[in-house]
Protein backbone atom coordinates (compact mmCIF):
# COMPACT_ATOMS: atom_id res chain seq x y z
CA UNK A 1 104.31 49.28 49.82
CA UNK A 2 108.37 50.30 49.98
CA UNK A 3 108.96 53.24 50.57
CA UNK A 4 112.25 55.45 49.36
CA UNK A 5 115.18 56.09 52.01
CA UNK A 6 114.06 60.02 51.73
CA UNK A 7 110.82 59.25 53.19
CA UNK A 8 111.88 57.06 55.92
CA UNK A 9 112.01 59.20 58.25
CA UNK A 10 108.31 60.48 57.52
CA UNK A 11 107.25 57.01 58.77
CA UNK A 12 107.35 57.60 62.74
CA UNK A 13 105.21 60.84 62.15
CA UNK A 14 103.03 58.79 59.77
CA UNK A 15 102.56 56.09 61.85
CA UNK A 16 101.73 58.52 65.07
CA UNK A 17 99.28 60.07 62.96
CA UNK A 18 97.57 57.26 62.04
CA UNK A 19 97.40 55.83 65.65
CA UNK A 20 95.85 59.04 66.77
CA UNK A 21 92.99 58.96 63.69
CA UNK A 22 92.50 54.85 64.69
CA UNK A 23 91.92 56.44 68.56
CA UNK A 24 89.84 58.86 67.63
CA UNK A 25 87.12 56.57 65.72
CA UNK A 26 86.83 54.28 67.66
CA UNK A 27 85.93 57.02 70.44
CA UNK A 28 83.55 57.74 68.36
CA UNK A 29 82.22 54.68 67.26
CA UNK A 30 81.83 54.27 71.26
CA UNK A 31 80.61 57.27 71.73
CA UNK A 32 78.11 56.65 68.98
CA UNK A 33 77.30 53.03 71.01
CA UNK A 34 76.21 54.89 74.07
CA UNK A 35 72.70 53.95 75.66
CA UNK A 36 72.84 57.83 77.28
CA UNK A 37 74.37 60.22 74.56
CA UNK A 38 74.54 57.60 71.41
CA UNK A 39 71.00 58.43 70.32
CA UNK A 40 71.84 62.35 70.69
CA UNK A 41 74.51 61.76 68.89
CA UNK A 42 73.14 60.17 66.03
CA UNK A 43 70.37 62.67 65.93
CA UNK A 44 72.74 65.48 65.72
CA UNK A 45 74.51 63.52 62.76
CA UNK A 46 71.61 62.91 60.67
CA UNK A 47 70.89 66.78 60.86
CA UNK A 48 73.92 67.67 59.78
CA UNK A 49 74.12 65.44 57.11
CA UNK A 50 70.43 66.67 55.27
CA UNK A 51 71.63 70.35 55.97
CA UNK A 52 74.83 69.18 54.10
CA UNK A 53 72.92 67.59 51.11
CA UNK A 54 70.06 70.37 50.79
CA UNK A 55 72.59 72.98 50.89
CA UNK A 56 74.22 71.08 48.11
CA UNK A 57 71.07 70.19 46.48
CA UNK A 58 70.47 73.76 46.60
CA UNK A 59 73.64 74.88 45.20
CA UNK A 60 73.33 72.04 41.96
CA UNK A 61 70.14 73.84 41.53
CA UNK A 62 71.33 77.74 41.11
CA UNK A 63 74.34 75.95 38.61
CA UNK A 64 71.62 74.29 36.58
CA UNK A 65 69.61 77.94 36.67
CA UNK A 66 73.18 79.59 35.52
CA UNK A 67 73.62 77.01 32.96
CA UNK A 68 69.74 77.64 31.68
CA UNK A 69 70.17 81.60 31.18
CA UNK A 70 73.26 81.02 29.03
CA UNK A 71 71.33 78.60 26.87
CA UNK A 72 69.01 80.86 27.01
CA UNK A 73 71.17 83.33 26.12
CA UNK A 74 72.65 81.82 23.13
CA UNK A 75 69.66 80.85 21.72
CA UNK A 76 68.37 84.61 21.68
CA UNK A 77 72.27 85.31 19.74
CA UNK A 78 71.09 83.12 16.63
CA UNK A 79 67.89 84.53 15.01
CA UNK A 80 69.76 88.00 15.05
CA UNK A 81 70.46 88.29 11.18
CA UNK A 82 74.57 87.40 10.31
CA UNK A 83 75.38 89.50 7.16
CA UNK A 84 77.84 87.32 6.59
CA UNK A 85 75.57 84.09 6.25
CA UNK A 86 74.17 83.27 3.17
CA UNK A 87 71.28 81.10 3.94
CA UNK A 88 69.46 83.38 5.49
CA UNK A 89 69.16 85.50 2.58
């Protein structure tokens, strides 16, 4: 990918950045490979990954519930009588 002479001198503090992130997983990824605290951490991930996807789960649900009462809502709206429609006359 080229990049433009304005954003060449973005590319030190790009590439420092991405060193750091590259550092910092494979920490973890050793970290994660540990005979002592791997297993602890992989635990602790796991928990906070099904907290993540019932709270989500949990949130889809109270949108679908929202999205239900305004159905609702508007189907209550059409048997009132519109003077102004002729076919119900």
């Amino acid at each position: 990918m080229a990049t433009t002479p304005e954003s060449a001198h973005y590319q030190p503090i790009a590439d420092a950045l991405e060193d750091a992130v590259a550092q910092k997983i494979d920490r973890i990824a050793q970290m994660l490979n540990c005979p002592v605290k791997g297993e602890e951490l992989r635990r602790a991930v796991t928990e906070s990954r099904k907290e993540f996807l019932l709270a989500k789960q949990a949130e889809e649900d109270l949108e679908e519930d929202v999205l239900d009462d305004e159905l609702i809502e508007d189907e209550e709206d059409d048997d009132e009588y519109d003077e102004f429609d002729w076919t119900t006359e």
